[in-house]
C-alpha atoms as a PDB file:
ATOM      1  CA  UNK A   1       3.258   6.121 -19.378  1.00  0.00           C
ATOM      2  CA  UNK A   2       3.046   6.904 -23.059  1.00  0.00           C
ATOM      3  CA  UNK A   3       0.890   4.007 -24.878  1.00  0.00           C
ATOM      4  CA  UNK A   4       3.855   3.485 -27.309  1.00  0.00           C
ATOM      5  CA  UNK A   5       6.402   2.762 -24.567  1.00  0.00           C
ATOM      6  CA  UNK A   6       4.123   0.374 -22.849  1.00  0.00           C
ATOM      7  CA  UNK A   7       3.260  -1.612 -26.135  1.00  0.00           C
ATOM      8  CA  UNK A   8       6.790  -1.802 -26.448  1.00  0.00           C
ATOM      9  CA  UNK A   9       7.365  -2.867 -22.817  1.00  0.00           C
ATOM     10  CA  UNK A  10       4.574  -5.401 -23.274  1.00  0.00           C
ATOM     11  CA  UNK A  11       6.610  -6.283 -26.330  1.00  0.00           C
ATOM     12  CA  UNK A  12       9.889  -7.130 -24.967  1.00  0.00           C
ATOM     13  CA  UNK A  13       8.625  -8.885 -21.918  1.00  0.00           C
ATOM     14  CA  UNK A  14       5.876 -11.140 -24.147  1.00  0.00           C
ATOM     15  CA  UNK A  15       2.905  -9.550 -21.664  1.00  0.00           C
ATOM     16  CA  UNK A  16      -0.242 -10.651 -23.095  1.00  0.00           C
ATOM     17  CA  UNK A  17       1.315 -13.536 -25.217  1.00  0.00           C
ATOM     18  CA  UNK A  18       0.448 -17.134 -24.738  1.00  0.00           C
ATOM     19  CA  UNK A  19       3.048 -19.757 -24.339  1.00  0.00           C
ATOM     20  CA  UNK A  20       2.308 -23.299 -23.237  1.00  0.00           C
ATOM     21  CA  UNK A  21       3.393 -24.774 -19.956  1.00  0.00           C
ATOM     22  CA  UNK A  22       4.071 -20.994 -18.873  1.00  0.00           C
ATOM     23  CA  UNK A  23       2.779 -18.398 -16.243  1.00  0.00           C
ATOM     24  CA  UNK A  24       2.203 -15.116 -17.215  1.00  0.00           C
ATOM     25  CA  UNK A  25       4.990 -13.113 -15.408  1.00  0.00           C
ATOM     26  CA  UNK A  26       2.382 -11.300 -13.343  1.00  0.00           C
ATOM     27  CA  UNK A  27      -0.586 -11.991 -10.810  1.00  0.00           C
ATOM     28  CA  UNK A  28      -4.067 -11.546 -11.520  1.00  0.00           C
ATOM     29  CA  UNK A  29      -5.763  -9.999  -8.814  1.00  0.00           C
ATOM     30  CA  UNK A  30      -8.746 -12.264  -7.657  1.00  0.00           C
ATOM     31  CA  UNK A  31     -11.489  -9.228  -7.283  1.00  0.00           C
ATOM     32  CA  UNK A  32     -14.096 -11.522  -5.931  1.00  0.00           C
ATOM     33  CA  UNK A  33     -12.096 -12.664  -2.385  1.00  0.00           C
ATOM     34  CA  UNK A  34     -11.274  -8.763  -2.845  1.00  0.00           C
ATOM     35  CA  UNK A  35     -14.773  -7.985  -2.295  1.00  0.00           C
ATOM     36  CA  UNK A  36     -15.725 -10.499   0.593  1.00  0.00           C
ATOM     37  CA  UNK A  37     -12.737  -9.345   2.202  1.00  0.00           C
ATOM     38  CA  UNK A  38     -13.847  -5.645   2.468  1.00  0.00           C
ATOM     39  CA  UNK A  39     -17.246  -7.238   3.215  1.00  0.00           C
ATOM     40  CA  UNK A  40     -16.065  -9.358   5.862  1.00  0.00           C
ATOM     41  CA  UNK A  41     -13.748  -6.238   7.336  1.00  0.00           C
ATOM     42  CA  UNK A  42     -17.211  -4.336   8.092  1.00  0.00           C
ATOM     43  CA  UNK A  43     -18.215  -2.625   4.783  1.00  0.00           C
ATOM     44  CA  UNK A  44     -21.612  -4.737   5.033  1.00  0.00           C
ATOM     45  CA  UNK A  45     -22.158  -4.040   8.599  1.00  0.00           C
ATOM     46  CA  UNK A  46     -21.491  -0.037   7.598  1.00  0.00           C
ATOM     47  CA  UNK A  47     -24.087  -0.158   4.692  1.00  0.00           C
ATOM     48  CA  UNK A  48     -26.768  -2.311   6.685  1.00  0.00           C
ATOM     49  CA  UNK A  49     -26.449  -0.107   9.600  1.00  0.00           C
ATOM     50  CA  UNK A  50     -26.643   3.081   6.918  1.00  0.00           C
ATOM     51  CA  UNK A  51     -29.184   1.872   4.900  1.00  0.00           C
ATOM     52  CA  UNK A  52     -31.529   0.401   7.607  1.00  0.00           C
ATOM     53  CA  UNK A  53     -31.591   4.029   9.299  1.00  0.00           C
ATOM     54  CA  UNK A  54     -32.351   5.824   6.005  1.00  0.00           C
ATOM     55  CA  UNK A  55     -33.326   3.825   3.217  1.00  0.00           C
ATOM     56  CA  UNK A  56     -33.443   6.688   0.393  1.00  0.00           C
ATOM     57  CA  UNK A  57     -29.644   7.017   1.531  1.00  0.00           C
ATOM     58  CA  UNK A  58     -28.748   4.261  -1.091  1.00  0.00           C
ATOM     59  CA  UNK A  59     -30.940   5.729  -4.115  1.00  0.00           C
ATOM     60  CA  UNK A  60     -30.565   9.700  -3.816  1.00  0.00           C
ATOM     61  CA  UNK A  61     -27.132  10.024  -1.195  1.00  0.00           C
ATOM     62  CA  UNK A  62     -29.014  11.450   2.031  1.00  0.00           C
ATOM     63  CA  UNK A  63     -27.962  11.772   5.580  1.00  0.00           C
ATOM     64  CA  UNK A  64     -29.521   9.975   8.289  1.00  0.00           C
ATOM     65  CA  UNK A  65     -30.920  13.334   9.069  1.00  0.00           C
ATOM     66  CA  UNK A  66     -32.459  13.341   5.828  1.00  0.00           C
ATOM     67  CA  UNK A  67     -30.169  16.028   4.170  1.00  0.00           C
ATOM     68  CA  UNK A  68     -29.178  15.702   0.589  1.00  0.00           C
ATOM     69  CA  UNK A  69     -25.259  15.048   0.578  1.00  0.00           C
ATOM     70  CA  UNK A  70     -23.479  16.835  -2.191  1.00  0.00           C
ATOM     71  CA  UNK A  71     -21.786  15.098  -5.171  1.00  0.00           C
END
């Protein structure tokens, strides 16, 4: 979207402007339950089990069977 259009969208609809006693006409997406739900879905468990085999695997992106994995 062009930046001019969307000032002008955010414009006419009053996104970004305060008024009292009023919700903005959007929802804010709560990034920390987010996280704890891809955490709690087995992302943790994934890393641990990653990790724990091959600790350099975090710092320099190696394989369990220690090769380096391309960027």
């Amino acid at each position: 979207m062009d930046i001019k259009a969307l000032s002008l969208r955010y414009h006419e609809d009053d996104i970004l402007i305060f008024h009292a006693n009023h919700s903005q006409p959007y929802v804010a997406i709560d990034a920390f339950a987010a996280g704890i739900s891809k955490l709690e879905g087995g992302k943790l468990v994934d890393f641990i089990q990653h990790t724990s085999s091959n600790p350099a695997a975090v710092h320099i992106g190696v394989n369990a069977d220690h090769t380096v994995l391309s960027h």
